[in-house]
Protein backbone atom coordinates (compact mmCIF):
# COMPACT_ATOMS: atom_id res chain seq x y z
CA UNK A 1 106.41 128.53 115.70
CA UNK A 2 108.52 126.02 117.43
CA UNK A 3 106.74 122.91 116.03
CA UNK A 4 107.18 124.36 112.58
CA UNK A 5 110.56 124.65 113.13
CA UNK A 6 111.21 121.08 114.78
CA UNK A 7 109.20 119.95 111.41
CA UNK A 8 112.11 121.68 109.39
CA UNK A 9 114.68 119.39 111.58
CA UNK A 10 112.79 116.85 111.52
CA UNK A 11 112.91 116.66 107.54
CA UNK A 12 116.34 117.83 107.27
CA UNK A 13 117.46 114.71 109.78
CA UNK A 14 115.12 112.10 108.08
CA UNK A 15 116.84 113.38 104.48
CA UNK A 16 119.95 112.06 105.92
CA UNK A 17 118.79 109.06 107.26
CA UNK A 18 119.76 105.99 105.13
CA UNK A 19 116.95 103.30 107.30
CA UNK A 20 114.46 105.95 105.68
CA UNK A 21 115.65 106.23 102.27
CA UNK A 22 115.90 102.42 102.30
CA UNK A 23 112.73 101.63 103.40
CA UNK A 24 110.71 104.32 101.44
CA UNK A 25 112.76 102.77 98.52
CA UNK A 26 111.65 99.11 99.61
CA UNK A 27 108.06 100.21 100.29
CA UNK A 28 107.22 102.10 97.16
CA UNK A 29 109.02 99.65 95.15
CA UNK A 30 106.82 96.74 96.45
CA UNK A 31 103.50 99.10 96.02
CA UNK A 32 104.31 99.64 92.80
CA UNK A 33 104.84 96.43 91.44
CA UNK A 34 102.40 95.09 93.15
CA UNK A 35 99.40 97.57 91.78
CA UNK A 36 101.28 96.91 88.16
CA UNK A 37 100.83 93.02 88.70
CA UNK A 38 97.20 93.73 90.11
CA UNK A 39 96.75 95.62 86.91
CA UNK A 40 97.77 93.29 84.45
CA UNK A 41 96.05 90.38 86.00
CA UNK A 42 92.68 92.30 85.53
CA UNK A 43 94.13 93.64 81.67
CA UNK A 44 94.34 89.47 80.99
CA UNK A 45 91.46 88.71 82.63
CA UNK A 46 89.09 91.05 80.57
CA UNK A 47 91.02 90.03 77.13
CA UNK A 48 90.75 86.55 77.72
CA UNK A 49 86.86 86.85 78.24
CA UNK A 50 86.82 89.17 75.09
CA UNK A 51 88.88 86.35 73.05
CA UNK A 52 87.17 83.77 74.89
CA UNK A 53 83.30 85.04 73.45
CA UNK A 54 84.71 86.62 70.27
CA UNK A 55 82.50 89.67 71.17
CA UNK A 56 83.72 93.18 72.00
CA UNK A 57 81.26 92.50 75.21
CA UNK A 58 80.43 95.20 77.60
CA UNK A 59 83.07 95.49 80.49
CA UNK A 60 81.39 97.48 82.53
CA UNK A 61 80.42 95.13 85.37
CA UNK A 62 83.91 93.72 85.23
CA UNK A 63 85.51 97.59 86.08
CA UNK A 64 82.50 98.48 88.29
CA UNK A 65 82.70 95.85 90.55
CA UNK A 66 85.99 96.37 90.50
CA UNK A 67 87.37 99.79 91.39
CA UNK A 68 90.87 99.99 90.73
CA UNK A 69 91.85 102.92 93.58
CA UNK A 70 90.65 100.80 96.00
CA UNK A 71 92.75 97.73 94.73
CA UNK A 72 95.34 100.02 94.87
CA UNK A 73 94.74 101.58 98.50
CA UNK A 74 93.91 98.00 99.45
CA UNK A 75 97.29 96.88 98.22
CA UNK A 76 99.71 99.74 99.39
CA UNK A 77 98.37 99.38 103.53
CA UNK A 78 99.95 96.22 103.61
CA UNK A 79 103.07 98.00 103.90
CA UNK A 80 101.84 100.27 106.88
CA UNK A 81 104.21 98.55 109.07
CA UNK A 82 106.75 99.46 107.38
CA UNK A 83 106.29 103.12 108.33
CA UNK A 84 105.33 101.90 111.93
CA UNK A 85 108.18 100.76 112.26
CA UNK A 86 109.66 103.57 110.88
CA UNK A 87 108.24 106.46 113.02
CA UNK A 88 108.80 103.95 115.80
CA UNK A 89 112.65 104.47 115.21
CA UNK A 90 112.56 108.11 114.71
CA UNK A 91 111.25 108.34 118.06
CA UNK A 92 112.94 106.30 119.93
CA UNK A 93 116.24 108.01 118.67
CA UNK A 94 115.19 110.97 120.34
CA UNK A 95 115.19 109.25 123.89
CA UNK A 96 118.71 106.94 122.84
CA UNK A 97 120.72 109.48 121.82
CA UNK A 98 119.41 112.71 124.08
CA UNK A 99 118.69 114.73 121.43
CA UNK A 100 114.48 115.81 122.70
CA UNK A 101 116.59 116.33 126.31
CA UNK A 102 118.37 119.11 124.37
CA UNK A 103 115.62 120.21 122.84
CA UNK A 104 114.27 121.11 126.38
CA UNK A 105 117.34 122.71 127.20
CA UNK A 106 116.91 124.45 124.45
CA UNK A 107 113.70 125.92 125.78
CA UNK A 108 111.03 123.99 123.18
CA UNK A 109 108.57 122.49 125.43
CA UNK A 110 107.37 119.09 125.14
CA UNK A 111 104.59 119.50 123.76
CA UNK A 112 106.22 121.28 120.74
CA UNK A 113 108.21 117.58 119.79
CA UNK A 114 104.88 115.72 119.64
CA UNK A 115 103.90 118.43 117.63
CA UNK A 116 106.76 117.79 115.00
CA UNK A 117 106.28 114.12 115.12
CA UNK A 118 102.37 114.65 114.52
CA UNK A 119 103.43 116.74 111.22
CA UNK A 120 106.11 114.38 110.27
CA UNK A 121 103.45 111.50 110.19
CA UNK A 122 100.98 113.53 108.25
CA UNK A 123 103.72 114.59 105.97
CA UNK A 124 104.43 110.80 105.17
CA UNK A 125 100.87 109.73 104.89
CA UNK A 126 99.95 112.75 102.36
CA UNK A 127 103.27 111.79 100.07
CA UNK A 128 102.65 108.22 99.96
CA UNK A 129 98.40 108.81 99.53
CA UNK A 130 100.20 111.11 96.49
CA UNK A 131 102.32 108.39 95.46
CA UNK A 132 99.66 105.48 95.58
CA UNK A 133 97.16 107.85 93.28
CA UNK A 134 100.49 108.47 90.74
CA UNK A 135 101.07 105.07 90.42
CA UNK A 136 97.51 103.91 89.87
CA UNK A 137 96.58 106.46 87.01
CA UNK A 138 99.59 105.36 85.02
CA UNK A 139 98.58 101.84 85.65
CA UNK A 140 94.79 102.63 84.77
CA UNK A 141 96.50 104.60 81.88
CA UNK A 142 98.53 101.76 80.45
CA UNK A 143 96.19 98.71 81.31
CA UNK A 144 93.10 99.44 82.50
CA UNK A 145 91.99 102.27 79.98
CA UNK A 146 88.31 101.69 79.25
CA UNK A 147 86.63 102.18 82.45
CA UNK A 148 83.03 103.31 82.00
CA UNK A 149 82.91 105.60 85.30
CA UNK A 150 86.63 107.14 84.02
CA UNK A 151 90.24 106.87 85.41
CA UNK A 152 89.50 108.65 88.73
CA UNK A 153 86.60 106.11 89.47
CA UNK A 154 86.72 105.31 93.38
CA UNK A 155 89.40 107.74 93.84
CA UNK A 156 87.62 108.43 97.36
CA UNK A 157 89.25 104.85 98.33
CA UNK A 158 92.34 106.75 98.63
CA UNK A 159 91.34 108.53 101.29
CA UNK A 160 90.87 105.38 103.61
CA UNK A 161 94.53 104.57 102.66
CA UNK A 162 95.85 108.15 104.11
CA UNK A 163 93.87 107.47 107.09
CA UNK A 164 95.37 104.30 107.95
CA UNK A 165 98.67 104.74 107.62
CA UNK A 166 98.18 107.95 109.55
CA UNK A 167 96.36 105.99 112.54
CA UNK A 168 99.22 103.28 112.36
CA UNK A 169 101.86 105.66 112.62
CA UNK A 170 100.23 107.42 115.67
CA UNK A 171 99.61 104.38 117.46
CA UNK A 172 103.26 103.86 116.69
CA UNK A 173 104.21 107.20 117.74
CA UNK A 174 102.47 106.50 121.35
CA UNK A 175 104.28 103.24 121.96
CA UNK A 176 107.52 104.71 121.52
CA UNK A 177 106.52 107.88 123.35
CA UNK A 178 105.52 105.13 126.13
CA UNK A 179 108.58 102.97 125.68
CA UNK A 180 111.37 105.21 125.27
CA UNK A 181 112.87 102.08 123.03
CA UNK A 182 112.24 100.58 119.53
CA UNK A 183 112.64 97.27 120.34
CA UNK A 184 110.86 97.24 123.33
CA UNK A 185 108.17 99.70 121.41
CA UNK A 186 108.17 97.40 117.93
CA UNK A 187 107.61 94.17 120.31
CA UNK A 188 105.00 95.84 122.23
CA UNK A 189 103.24 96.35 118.92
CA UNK A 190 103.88 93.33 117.55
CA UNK A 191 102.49 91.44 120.90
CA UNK A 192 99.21 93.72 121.03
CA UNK A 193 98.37 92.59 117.31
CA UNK A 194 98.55 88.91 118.15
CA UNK A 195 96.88 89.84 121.47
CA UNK A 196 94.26 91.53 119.34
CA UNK A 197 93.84 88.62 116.87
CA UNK A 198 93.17 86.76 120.02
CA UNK A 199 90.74 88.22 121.48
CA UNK A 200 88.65 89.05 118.50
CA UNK A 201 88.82 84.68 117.86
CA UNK A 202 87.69 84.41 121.62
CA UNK A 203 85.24 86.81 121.98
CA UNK A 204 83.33 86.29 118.25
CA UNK A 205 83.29 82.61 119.34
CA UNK A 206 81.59 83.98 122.42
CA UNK A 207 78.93 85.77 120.81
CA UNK A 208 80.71 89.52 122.17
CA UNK A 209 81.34 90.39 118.45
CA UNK A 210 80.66 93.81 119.30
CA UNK A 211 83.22 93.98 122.22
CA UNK A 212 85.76 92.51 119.44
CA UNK A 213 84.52 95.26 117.10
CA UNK A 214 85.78 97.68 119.74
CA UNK A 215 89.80 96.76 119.59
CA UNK A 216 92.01 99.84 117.88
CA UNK A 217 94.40 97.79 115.45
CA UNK A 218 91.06 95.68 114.40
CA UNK A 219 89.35 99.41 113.44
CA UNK A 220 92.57 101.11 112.17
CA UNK A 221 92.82 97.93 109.58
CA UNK A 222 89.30 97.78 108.33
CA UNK A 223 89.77 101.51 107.52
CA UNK A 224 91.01 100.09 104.05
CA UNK A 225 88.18 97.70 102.71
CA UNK A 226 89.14 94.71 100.86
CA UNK A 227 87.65 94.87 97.37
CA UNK A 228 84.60 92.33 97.06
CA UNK A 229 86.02 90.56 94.47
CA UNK A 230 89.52 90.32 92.45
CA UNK A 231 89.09 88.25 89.67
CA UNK A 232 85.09 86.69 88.33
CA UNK A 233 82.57 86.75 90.01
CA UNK A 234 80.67 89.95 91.21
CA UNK A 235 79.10 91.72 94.38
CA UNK A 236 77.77 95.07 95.65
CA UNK A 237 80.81 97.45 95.39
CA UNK A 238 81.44 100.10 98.25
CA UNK A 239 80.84 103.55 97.88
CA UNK A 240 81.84 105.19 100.63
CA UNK A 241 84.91 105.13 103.44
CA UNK A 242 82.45 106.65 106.47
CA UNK A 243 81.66 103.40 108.00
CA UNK A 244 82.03 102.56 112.15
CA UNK A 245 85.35 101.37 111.81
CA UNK A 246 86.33 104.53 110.52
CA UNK A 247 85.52 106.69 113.19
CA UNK A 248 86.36 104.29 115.77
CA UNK A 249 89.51 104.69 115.00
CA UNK A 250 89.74 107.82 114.06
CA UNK A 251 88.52 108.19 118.07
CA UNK A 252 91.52 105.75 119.09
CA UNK A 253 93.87 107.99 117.04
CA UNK A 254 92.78 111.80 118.93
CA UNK A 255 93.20 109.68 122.37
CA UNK A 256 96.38 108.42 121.64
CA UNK A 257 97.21 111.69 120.26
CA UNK A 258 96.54 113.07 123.76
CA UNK A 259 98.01 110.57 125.61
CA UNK A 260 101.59 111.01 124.00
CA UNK A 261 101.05 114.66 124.94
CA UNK A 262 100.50 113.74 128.62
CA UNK A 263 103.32 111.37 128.44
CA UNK A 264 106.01 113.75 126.73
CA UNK A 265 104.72 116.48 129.36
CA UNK A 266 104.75 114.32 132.20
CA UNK A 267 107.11 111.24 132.02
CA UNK A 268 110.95 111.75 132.98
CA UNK A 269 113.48 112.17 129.89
């Protein structure tokens, strides 16, 4: 299959690509410090209230309202952009320097490159979803060992964090599809998120929260739930990643999906 075999290429040139080893570095680095840190703020937290009463008390609403996978998701899609960005340059090199022009030469359809791009993005969400769940069982492991519903308690959270990042890349994907450049397509997504912020401030203040509700970056980031609580204090923990947002976006990501097919098919190299 052609697409399979634009995949190979497209792994072979990313492998050689120093902007991707660099910001993969950058980007895993931050995640995992940052789930560490989140960890051993929560290991304190629980001692201190175990010093603090001079009891071996009962953690378990501490760890249940807390569910450390989807700290850990919640924590690793603020660096989505990151691969936005990325993806966003992969494409557009295609367009600078020709190369999808001789690909068409070449005889591999359109169609076939927005296949290879589609299985580069899932290949990057599933290794960094694979990643996120390493890093969080050695910190569970290390700090966070006694949790009543075990170490793979709300592992489903995980989930929600391959989803998003695969959303953000497509909607990526699409803008340099539509662009043909990365700056024009990384200030084009840039302006849309402000534009977004906007109009969710105008329109809630309006009463249209449910026109708001409707915008694709607003879905795409509420795919990842903030936990209810960090530190004290409890609430109603979630339980599932199925919620409106969820398949909102997921809708936003099959029509963008289909749009960069149109526009690969259709719009002049």
């Amino acid at each position: 299959m052609k697409a399979n075999r634009l995949f190979k290429i497209e792994l072979a040139k990313i492998a050689h690509y120093p902007f991707f080893w660099i910001l993969s570095g950058i980007t895993a680095f931050l995640i995992t410090i940052f789930i560490f840190g989140m960890a051993y703020l929560k290991h304190v937290e629980v001692n201190t209230i175990q010093i603090q009463q001079q009891t071996d008390i009962n953690t378990e609403n501490l760890y249940q309202t807390l569910p450390f996978f989807q700290v850990a998701s919640w924590i690793a899609s603020w660096f989505n952009i990151f691969f936005a960005v990325l993806i966003m340059q992969i494409v557009a090199m295609e367009y600078n320097f020709r190369t999808l022009k001789q690909h068409i030469i070449d005889g591999i359809k359109p169609n076939d490159f927005v296949t290879s791009k589609l299985l580069l993005t899932l290949f990057l969400a599933i290794s960094f979803a694979i990643f996120v769940i390493i890093v969080t069982l050695i910190a569970i492991l290390l700090l966070l060992p006694n949790q009543p519903n075990g170490i793979f308690s709300g592992l489903q959270f995980i989930s929600a964090y391959f989803f998003q990042m695969l959303y953000t890349m497509i909607f990526a994907m699409f803008l340099s599809i539509a662009t043909h450049n990365i700056a024009a397509a990384i200030s084009l997504y840039i302006g849309w998120g402000i534009f977004e912020k906007i109009m969710n401030f105008s329109l809630n203040s309006m009463g249209y929260s449910n026109i708001a509700s409707a915008l694709p970056l607003n879905n795409i980031s509420k795919i990842v739930q903030s936990p209810n609580i960090l530190f004290n204090g409890y609430s109603e923990p979630i339980d599932t990643i199925i919620t409106p947002e969820f398949w909102i976006a997921s809708a936003y990501a099959v029509a963008f999906i289909f749009i960069c097919y149109f526009l690969a098919k259709k719009r002049p190299i």
